[in-house]
C-alpha atoms as a PDB file:
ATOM      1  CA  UNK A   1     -21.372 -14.286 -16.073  1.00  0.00           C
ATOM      2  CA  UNK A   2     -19.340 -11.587 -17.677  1.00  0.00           C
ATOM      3  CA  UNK A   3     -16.564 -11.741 -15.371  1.00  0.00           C
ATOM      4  CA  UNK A   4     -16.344 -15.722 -16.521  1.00  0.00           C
ATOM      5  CA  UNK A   5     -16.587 -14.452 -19.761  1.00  0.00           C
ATOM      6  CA  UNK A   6     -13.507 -12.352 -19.850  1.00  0.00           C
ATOM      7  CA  UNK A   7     -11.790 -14.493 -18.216  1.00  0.00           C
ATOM      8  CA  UNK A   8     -12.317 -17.193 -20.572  1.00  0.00           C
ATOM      9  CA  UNK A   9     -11.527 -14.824 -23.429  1.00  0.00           C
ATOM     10  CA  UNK A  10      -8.112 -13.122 -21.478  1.00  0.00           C
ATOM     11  CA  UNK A  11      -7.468 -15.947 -19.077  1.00  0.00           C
ATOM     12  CA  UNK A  12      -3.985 -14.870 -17.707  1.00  0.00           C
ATOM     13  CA  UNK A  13      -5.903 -11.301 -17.269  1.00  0.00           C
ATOM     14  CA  UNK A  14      -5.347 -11.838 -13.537  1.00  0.00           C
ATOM     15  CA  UNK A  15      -1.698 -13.373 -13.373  1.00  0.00           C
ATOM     16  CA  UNK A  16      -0.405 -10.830 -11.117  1.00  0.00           C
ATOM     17  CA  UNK A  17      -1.952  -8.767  -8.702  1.00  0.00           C
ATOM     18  CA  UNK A  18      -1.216  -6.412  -5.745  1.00  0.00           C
ATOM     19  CA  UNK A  19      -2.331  -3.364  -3.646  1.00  0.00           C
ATOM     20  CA  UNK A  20      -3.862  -0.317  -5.555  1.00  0.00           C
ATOM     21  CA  UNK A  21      -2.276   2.271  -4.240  1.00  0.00           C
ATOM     22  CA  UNK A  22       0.437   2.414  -1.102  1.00  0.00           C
ATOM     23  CA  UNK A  23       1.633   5.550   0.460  1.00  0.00           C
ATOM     24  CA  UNK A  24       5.152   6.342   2.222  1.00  0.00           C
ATOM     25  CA  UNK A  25       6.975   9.000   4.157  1.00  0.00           C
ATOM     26  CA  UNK A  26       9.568  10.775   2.578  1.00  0.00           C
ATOM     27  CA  UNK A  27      12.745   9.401   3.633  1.00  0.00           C
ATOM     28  CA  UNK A  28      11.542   6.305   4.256  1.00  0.00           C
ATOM     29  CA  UNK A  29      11.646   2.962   2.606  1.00  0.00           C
ATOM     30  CA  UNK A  30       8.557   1.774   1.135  1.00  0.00           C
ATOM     31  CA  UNK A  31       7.976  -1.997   0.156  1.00  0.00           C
ATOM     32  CA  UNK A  32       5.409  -3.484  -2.196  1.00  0.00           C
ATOM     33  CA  UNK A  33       4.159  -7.024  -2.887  1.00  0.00           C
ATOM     34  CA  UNK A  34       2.970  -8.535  -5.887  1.00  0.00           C
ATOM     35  CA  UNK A  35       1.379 -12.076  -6.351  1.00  0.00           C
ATOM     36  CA  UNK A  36       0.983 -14.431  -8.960  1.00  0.00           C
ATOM     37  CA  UNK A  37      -0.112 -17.549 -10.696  1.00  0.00           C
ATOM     38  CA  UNK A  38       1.495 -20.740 -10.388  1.00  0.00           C
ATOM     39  CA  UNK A  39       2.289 -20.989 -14.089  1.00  0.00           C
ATOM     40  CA  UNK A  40       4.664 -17.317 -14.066  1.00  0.00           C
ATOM     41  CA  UNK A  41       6.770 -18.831 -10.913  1.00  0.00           C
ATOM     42  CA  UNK A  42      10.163 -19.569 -12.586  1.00  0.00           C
ATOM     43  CA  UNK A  43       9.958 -16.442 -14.680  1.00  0.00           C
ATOM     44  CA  UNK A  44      11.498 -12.617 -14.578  1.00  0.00           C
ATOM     45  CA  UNK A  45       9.754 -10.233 -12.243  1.00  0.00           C
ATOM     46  CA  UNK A  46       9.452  -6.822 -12.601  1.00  0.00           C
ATOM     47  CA  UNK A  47       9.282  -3.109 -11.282  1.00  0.00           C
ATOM     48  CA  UNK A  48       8.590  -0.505 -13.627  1.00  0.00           C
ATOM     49  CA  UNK A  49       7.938   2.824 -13.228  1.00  0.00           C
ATOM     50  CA  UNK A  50       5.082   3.771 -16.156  1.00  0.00           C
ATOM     51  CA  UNK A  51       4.715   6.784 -18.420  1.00  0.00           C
ATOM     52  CA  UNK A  52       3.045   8.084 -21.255  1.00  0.00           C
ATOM     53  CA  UNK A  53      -0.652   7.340 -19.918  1.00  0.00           C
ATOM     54  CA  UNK A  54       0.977   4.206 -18.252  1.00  0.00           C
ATOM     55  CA  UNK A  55       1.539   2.235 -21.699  1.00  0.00           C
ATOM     56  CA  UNK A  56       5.062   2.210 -21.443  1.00  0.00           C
ATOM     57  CA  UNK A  57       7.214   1.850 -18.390  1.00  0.00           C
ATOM     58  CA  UNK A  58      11.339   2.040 -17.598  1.00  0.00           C
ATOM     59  CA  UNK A  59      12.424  -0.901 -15.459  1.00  0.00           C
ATOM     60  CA  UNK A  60      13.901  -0.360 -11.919  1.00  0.00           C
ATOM     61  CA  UNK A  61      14.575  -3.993 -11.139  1.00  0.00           C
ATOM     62  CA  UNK A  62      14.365  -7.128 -12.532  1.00  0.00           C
ATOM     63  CA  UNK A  63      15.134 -11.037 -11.182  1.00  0.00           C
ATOM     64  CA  UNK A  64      16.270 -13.388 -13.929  1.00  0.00           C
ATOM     65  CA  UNK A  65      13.656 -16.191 -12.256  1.00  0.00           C
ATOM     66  CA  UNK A  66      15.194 -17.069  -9.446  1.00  0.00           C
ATOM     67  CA  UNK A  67      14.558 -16.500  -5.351  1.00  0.00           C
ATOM     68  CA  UNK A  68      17.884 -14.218  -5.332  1.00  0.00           C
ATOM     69  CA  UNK A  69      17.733 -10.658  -4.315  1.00  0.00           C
ATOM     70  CA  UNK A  70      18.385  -8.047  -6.947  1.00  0.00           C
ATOM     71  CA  UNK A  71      19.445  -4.400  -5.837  1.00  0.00           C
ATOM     72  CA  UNK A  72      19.229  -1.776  -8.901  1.00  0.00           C
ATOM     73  CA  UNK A  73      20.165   1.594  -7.449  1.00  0.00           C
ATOM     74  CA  UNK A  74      17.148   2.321  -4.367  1.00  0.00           C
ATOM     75  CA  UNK A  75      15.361  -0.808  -5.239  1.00  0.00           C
ATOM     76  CA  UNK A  76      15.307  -4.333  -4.343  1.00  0.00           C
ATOM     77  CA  UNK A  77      12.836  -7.119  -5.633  1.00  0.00           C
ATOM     78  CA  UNK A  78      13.094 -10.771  -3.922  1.00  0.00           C
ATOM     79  CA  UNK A  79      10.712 -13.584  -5.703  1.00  0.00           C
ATOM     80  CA  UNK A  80       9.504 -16.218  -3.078  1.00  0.00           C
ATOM     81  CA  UNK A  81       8.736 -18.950  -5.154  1.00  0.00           C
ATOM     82  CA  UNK A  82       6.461 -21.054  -2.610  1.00  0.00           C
ATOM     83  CA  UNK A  83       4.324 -18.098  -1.485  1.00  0.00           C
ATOM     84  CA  UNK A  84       4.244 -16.926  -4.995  1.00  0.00           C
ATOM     85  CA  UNK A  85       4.804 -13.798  -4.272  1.00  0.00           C
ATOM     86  CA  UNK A  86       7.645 -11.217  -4.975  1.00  0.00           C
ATOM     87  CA  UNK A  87       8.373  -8.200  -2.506  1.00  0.00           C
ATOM     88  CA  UNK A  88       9.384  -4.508  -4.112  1.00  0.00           C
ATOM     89  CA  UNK A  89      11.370  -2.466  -1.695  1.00  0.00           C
ATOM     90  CA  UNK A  90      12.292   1.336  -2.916  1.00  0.00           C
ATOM     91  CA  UNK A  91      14.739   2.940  -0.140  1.00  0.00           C
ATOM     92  CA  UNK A  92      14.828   7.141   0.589  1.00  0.00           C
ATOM     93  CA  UNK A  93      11.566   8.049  -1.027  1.00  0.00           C
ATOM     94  CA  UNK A  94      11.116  11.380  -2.503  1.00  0.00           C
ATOM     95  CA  UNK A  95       8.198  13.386  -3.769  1.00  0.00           C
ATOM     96  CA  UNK A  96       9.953  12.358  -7.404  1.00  0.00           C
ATOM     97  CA  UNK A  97       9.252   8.597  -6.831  1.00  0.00           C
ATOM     98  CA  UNK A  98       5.384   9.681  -6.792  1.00  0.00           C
ATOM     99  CA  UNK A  99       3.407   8.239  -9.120  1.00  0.00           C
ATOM    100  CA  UNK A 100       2.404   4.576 -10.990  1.00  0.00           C
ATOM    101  CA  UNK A 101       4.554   1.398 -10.936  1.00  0.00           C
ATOM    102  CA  UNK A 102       3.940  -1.935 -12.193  1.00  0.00           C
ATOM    103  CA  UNK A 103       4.992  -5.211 -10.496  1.00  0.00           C
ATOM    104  CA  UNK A 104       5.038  -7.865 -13.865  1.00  0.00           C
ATOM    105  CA  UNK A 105       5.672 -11.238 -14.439  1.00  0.00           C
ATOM    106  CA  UNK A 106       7.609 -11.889 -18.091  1.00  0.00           C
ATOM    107  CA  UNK A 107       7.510 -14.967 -19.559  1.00  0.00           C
ATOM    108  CA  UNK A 108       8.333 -13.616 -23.040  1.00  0.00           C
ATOM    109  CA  UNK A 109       8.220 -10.723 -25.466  1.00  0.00           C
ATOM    110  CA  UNK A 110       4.522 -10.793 -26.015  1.00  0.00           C
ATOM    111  CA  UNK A 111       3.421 -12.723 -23.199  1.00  0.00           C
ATOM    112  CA  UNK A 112       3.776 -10.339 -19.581  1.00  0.00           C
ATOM    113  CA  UNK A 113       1.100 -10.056 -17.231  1.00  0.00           C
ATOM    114  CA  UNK A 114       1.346  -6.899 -15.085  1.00  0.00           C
ATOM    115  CA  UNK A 115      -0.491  -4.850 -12.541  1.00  0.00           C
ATOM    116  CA  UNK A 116      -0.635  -1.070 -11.533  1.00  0.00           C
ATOM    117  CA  UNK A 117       0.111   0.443  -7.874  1.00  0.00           C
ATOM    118  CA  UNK A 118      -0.159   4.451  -7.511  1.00  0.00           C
ATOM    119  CA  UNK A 119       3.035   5.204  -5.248  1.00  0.00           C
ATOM    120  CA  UNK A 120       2.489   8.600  -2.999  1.00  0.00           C
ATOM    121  CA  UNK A 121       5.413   9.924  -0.871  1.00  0.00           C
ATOM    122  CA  UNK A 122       3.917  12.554   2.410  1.00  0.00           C
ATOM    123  CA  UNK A 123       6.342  15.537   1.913  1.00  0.00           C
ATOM    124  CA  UNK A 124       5.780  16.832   5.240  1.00  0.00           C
ATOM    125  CA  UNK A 125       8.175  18.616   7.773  1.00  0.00           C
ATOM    126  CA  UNK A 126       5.900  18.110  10.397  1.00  0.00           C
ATOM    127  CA  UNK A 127       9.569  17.518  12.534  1.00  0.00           C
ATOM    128  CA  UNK A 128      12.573  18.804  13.501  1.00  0.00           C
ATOM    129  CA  UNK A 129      15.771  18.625  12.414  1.00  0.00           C
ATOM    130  CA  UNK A 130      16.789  16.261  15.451  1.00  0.00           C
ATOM    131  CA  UNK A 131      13.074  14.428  15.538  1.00  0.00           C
ATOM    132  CA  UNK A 132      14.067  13.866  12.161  1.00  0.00           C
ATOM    133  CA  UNK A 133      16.888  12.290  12.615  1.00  0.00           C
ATOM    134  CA  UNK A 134      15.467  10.293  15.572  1.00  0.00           C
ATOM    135  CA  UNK A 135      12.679   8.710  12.920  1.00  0.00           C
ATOM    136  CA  UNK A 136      15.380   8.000  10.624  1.00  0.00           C
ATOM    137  CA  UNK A 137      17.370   6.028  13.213  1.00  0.00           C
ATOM    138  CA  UNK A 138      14.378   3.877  14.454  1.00  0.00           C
ATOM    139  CA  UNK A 139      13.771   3.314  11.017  1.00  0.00           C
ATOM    140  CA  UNK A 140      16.925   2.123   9.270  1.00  0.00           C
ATOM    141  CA  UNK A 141      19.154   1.801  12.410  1.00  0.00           C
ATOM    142  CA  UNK A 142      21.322   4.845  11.442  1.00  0.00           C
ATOM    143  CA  UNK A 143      22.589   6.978  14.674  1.00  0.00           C
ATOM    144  CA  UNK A 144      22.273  10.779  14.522  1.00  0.00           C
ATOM    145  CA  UNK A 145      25.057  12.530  14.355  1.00  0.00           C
ATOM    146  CA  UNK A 146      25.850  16.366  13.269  1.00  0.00           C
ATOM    147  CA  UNK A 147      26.660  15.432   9.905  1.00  0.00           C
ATOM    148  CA  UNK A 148      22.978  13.657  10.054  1.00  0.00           C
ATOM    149  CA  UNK A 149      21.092  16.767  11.264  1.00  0.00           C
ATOM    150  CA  UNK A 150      22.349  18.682   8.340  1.00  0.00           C
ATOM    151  CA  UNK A 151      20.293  16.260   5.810  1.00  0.00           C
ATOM    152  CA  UNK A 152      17.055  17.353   6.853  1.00  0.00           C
ATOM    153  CA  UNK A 153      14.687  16.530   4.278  1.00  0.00           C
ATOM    154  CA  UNK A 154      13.803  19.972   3.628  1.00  0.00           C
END
């Protein structure tokens, strides 16, 4: 009964949801997807990294409405309007890129619907130099070479 409740009183409360909390290796790439309702499916989406007791946040990437890909620095954000979904990738993570996001739909200035995900980057050096750059090369298809070995994440 409450739940119906506030949702009768905040009805786009719910407009875009996703995981909680995800977790990556450092180095990696780490990708994040965010769903939505029917009615946000032609507008911006958004990744944001939040501050200031997550009020506020700086966007990392933004698509204008459309299914296109948009690449802002390390991150990517594709919209897939029939699934209505959009898919957050952030490349090279780093113990910096720790902490909350938001995935949002904007429709205008006062109308955006967002939700939170807790990013958290494993700093370990659990490997090698060379096991390192073996992990690296299944990952993102990059061959080890010398110059490789010498950007060991540590």
């Amino acid at each position: 009964m409450r739940i119906v409740l506030v949702w009768m009183l905040f009805p786009g409360i719910w407009a875009v949801s996703g995981p909680s909390q995800v977790t990556a290796h450092w180095g990696s790439s780490l990708s994040v997807s965010c769903s939505y309702q029917q009615g946000y499916k032609l507008h911006s989406k958004v990744w944001c990294k939040t501050y200031f007791f997550k009020i506020f946040c700086t966007y990392m990437a933004q698509t204008d409405g459309s299914e296109a890909a948009v690449t802002q620095g390390r991150v990517s954000i594709r919209d897939n309007h029939t699934a209505l979904a959009f898919t957050v990738t952030m490349r090279d993570v780093t113990a910096k890129d720790t902490g909350w996001y938001s995935c949002g739909a904007v429709k205008s200035l006062w109308n955006n619907q967002w939700h939170k995900t807790e990013v958290l980057v494993s700093e370990g050096k659990a490997e090698g130099a060379r096991g390192w750059c073996w992990r690296r090369q299944r990952e993102d298809g990059k061959h080890c070479t010398e110059q490789n070995l010498s950007l060991t994440p540590w």
